[in-house]
Protein backbone atom coordinates (compact mmCIF):
# COMPACT_ATOMS: atom_id res chain seq x y z
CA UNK A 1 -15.31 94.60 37.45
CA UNK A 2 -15.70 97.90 35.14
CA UNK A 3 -15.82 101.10 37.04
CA UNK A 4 -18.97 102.72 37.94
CA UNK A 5 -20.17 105.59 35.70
CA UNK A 6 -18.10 108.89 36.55
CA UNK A 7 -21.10 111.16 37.67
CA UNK A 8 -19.72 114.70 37.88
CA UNK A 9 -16.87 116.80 36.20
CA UNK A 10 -14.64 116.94 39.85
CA UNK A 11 -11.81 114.60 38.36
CA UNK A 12 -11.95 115.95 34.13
CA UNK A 13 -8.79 117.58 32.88
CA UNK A 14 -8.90 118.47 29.11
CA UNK A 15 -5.50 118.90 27.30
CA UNK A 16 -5.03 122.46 25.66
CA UNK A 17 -4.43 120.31 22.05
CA UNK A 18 -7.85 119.29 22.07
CA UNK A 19 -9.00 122.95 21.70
CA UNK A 20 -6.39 123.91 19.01
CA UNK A 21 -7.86 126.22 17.09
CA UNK A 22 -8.46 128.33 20.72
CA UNK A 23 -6.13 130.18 22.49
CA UNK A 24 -4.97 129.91 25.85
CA UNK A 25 -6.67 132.75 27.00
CA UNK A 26 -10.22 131.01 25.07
CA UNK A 27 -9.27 127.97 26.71
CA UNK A 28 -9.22 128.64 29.91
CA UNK A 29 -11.91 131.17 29.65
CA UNK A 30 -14.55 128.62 28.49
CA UNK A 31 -13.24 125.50 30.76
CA UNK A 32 -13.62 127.89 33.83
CA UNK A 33 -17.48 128.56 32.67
CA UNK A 34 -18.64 125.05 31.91
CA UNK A 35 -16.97 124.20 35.16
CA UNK A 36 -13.85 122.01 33.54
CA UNK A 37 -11.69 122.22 36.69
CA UNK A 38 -8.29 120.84 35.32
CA UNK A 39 -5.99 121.63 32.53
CA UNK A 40 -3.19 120.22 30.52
CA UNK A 41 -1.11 123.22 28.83
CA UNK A 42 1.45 122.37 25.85
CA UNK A 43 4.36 124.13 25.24
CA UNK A 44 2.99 125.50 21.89
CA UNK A 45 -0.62 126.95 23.64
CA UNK A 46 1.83 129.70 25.53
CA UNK A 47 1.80 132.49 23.12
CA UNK A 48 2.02 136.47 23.81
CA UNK A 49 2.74 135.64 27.45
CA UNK A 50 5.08 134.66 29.70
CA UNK A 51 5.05 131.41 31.57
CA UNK A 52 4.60 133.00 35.00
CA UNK A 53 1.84 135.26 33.36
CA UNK A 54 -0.08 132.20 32.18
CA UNK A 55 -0.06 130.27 35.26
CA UNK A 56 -1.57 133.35 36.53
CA UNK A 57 -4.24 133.64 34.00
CA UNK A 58 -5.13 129.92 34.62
CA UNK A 59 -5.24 129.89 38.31
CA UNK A 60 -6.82 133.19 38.46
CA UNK A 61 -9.66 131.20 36.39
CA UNK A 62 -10.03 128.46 39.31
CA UNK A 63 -8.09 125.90 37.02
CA UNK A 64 -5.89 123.35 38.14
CA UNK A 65 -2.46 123.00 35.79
CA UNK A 66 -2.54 119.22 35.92
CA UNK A 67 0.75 118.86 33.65
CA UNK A 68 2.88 120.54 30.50
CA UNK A 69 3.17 118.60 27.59
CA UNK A 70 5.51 117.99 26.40
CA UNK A 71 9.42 117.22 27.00
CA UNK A 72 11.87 113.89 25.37
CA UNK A 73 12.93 113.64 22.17
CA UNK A 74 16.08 112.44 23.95
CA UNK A 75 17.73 109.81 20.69
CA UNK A 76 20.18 111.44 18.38
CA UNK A 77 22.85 110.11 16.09
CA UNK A 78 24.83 113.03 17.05
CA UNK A 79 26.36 113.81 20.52
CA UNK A 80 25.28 117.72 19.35
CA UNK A 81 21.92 116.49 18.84
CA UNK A 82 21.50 114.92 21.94
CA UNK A 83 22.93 117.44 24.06
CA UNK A 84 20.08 120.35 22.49
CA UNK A 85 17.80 117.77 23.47
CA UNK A 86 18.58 118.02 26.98
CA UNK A 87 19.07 121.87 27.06
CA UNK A 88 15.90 121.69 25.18
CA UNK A 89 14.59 119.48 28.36
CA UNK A 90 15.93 121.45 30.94
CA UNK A 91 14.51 124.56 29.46
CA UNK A 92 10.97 122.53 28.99
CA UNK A 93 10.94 121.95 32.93
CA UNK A 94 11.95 125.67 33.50
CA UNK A 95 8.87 126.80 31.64
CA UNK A 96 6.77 124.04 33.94
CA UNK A 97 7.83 125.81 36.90
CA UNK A 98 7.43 128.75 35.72
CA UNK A 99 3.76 128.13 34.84
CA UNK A 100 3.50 125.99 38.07
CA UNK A 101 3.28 122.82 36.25
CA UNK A 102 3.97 119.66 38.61
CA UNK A 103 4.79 117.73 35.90
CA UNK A 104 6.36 117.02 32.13
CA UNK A 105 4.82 114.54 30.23
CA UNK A 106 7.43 112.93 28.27
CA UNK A 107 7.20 111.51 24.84
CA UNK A 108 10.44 109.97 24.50
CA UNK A 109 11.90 109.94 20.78
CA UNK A 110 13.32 107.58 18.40
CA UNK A 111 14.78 107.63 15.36
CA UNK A 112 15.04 105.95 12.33
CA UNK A 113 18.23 104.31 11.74
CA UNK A 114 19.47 103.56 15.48
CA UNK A 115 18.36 100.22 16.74
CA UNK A 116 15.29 100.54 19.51
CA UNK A 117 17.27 98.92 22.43
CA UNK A 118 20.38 101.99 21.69
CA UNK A 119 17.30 104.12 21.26
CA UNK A 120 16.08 103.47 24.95
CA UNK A 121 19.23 103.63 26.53
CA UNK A 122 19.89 107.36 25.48
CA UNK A 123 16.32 108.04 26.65
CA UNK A 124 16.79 106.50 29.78
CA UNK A 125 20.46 108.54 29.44
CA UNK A 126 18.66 111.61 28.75
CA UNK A 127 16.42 111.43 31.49
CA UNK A 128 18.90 110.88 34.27
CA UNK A 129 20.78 114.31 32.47
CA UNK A 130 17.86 116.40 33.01
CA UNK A 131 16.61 114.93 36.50
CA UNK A 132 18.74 117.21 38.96
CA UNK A 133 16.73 120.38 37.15
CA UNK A 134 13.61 118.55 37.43
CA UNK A 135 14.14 117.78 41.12
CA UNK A 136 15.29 121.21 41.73
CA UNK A 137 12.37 123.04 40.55
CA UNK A 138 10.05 120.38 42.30
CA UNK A 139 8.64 119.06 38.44
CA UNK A 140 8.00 115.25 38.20
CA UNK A 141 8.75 113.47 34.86
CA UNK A 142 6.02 110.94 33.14
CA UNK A 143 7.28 108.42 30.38
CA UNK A 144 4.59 108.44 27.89
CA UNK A 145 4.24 104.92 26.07
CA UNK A 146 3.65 105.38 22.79
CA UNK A 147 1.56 102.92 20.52
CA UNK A 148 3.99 100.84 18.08
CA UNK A 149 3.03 102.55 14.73
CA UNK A 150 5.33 104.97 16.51
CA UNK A 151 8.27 103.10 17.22
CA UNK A 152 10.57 104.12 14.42
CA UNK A 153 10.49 108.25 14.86
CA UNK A 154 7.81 109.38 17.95
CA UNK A 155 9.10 107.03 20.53
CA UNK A 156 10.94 103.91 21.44
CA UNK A 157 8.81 103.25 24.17
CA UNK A 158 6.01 101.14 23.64
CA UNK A 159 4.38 99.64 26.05
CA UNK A 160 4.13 99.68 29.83
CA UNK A 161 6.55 97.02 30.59
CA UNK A 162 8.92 98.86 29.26
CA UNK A 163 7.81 102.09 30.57
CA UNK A 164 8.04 100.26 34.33
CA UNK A 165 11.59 98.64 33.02
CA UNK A 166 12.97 102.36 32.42
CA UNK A 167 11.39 103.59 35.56
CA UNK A 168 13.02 100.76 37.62
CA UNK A 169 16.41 100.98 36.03
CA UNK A 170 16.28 105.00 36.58
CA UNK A 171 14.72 104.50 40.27
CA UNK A 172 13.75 107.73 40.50
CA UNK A 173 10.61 109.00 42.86
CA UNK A 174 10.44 112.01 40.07
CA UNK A 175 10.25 109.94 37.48
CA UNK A 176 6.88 108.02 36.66
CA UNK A 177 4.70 107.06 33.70
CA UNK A 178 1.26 108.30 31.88
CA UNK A 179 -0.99 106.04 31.02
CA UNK A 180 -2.64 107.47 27.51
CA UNK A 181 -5.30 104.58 26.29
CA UNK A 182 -4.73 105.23 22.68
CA UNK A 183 -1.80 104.16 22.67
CA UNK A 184 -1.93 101.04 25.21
CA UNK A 185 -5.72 99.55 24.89
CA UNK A 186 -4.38 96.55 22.86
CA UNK A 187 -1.44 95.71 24.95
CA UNK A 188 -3.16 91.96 26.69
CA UNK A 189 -0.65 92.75 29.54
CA UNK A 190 -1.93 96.62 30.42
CA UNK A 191 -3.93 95.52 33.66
CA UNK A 192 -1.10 93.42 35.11
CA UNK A 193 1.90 96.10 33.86
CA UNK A 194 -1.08 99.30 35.42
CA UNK A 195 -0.78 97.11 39.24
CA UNK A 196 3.10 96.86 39.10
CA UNK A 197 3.40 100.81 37.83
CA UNK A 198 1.01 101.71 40.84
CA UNK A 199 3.36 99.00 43.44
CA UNK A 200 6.09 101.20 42.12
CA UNK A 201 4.66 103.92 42.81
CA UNK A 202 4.95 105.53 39.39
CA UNK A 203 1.56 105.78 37.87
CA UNK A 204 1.65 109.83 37.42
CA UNK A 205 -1.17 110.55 34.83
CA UNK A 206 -4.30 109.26 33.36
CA UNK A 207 -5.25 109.70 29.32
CA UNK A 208 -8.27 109.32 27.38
CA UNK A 209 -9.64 109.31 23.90
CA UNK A 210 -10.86 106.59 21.57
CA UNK A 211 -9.46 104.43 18.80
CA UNK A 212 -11.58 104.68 16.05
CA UNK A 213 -12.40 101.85 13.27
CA UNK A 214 -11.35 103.00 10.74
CA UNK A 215 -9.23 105.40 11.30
CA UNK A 216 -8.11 108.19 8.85
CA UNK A 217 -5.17 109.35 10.42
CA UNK A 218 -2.94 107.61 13.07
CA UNK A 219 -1.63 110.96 14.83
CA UNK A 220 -4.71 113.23 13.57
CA UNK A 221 -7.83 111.15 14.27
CA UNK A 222 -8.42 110.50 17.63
CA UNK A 223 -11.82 110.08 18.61
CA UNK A 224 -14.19 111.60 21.53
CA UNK A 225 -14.51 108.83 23.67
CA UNK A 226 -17.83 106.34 22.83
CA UNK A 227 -16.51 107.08 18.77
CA UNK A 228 -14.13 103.75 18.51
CA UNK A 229 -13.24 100.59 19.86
CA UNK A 230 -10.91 101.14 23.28
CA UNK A 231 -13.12 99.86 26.47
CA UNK A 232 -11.72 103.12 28.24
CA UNK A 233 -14.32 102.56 31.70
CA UNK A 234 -12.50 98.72 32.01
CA UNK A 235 -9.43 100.44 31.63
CA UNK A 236 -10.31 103.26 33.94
CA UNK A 237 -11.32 100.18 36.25
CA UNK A 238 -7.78 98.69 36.60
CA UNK A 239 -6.44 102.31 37.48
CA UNK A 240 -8.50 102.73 39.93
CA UNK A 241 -8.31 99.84 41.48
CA UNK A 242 -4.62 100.39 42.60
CA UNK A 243 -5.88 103.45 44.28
CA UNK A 244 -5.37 106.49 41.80
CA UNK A 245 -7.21 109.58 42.43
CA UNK A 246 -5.91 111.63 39.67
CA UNK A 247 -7.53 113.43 36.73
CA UNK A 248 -9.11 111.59 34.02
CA UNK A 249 -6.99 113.99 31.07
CA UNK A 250 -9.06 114.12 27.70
CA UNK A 251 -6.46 114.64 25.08
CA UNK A 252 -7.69 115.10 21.01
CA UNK A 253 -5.95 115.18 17.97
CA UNK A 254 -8.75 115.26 15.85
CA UNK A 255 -8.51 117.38 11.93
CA UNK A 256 -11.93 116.54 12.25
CA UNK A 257 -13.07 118.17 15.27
CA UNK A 258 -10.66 121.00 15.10
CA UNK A 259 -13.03 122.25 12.00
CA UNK A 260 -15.82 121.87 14.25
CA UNK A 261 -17.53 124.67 16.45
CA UNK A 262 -15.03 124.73 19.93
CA UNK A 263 -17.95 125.24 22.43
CA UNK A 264 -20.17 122.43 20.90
CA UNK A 265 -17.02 120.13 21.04
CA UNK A 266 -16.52 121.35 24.91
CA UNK A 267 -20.19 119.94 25.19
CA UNK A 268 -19.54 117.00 23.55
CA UNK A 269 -16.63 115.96 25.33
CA UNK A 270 -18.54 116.52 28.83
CA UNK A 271 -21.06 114.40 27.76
CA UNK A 272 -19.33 111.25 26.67
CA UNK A 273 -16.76 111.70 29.62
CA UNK A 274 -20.27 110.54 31.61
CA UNK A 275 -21.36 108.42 29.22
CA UNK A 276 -18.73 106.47 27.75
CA UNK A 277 -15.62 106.94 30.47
C-alpha cells in the first residue's frame, strides 16, 4: 500500500549538492528561513571555515547535520593507493566529528581493470581499516549502492543485496546502508532486500530524486522529484513500513537546475516533496 502524502517539512533534509552554486553559509541561511530543518553537508561545501566552525554555523541556524557526504573510494591497483584511501577515510570521519556529523555516507569505488568481486573485497577491506576511527569518534558508516552504469569506476556496489551481503560479512552495528532511489528504483528485489536491511538493523539513510526519461546526463541530470519515472512514495512505502523514522534526504545533481534561480529551486523542491514524495 503506497504511503500517505507527507504533509509537513518535519522529516525533509536537503543535501548541500543540490544548492551548488550557494555557499554553506547561503545554504544554511535560506533552509533555516523556509523552515528546511535537516541538512546533508559534503566535504567540498566546507570552505573558509573550519569543521568545528561550521557545525556551529549550522546548529546555531536550528539545523540538524543529518550526514557528510562523502567517504570510499576504497579499490586501488596499488597497495599506495589504497592505503591514501584509508588515510583519506580516516581523515573524512575526523572532519564528521568535527562538524558533528553522525554519519559518512559512503560511495564505495571501483576501478576499471580489477574484476568487481576483487573490487568488493578491498571495499569491504577498506571499511573494516577505517572502522576503529569511526567507532571512536562515535560516526556511523552507510554503503551507498550505486546504480550499474556505475559499476566500472564510481562503485562496485550495486544493488542492495549486495549492500546487505557486505554489511553481514563486516557485522558491524556502525556500519549500515543508504538507500538513494536513483540508483535502486529498478532493482525488482528493492522491497524484499529494504525488509532484510531494516531486520539487520542497517537501514541508516533515506535518498530522493527522480529518474528522468530521457535523461541528458547520467551523473548531472537528476530530476526534482514528480520530473521522471521512479515511484519514489511506493518506495518511501516499503521504508516505512519496517519502521524508519529518518529524514527523507533530497539530493540533486542537476546542470540544469544549478543555472536556475537557488530560492525558486528551494520552492520547488518543497513543493514536490508534498506532492510527489
Amino acid at each position: 500500500m503506497p504511503a500517505k502524502p507527507l504533509t509537513d517539512f518535519s522529516r525533509l533534509c536537503i543535501h548541500t549538492i543540490t544548492h551548488k552554486p550557494w555557499s554553506l553559509k547561503e545554504t544554511v541561511s535560506a533552509f533555516a528561513r523556509e523552515g528546511v530543518p535537516g541538512i546533508t553537508v559534503w566535504r567540498d561545501a566546507v570552505k573558509d571555515m573550519t569543521h568545528a566552525d561550521a557545525g556551529k554555523l549550522i546548529r546555531d541556524n536550528g539545523l540538524e547535520i543529518v550526514s557528510y557526504c562523502r567517504g570510499g573510494f576504497f579499490p586501488a591497483k596499488t597497495e599506495s593507493e589504497r592505503a591514501a584511501a584509508i588515510a583519506d577515510n580516516e581523515k573524512c570521519i575526523d572532519e564528521a566529528a568535527a562538524i558533528g556529523a553522525p554519519l559518512i555516507v559512503l560511495v564505495v569505488g571501483a576501478v576499471p581493470g580489477i574484476p568487481l568481486p576483487e573490487a568488493r573485497q578491498q571495499i569491504a577491506d577498506g571499511i573494516r581499516a577505517v572502522l576503529p576511527r569511526a567507532k571512536d569518534k562515535g560516526v556511523k558508516l552507510a554503503i551507498e549502492p550505486l546504480h550499474p552504469m556505475y559499476a566500472a569506476e564510481r562503485s562496485a556496489v550495486n544493488s542492495m543485496k549486495q549492500a546487505n551481503d557486505m554489511c553481514e560479512a563486516i557485522n558491524d552495528d556502525h556500519v549500515g546502508i543508504a538507500v538513494d532511489v536513483y540508483h535502486l528504483w529498478w532493482d525488482d528485489m528493492l522491497k524484499t532486500e529494504i525488509e532484510r536491511c531494516a531486520a539487520l538493523d542497517k537501514l541508516f539513510a533515506f535518498h530522493i530524486c527522480d529518474w528522468r526519461s530521457p535523461t541528458e546526463d547520467f551523473l548531472l541530470d537528476r530530476g526534482l522529484m514528480g520530473e521522471g519515472v521512479i515511484n519514489i512514495r511506493e518506495i518511501r512505502s516499503w521504508v516505512e513500513a519496517t519502521g524508519y523514522k529518518g529524514y527523507n534526504e533530497v539530493e540533486i545533481f542537476s546542470n540544469r537546475w544549478w543555472k536556475e534561480d537557488q530560492n525558486k529551486f528551494l520552492d520547488q523542491i518543497k513543493e514536490a516533496y508534498l506532492q510527489y514524495s
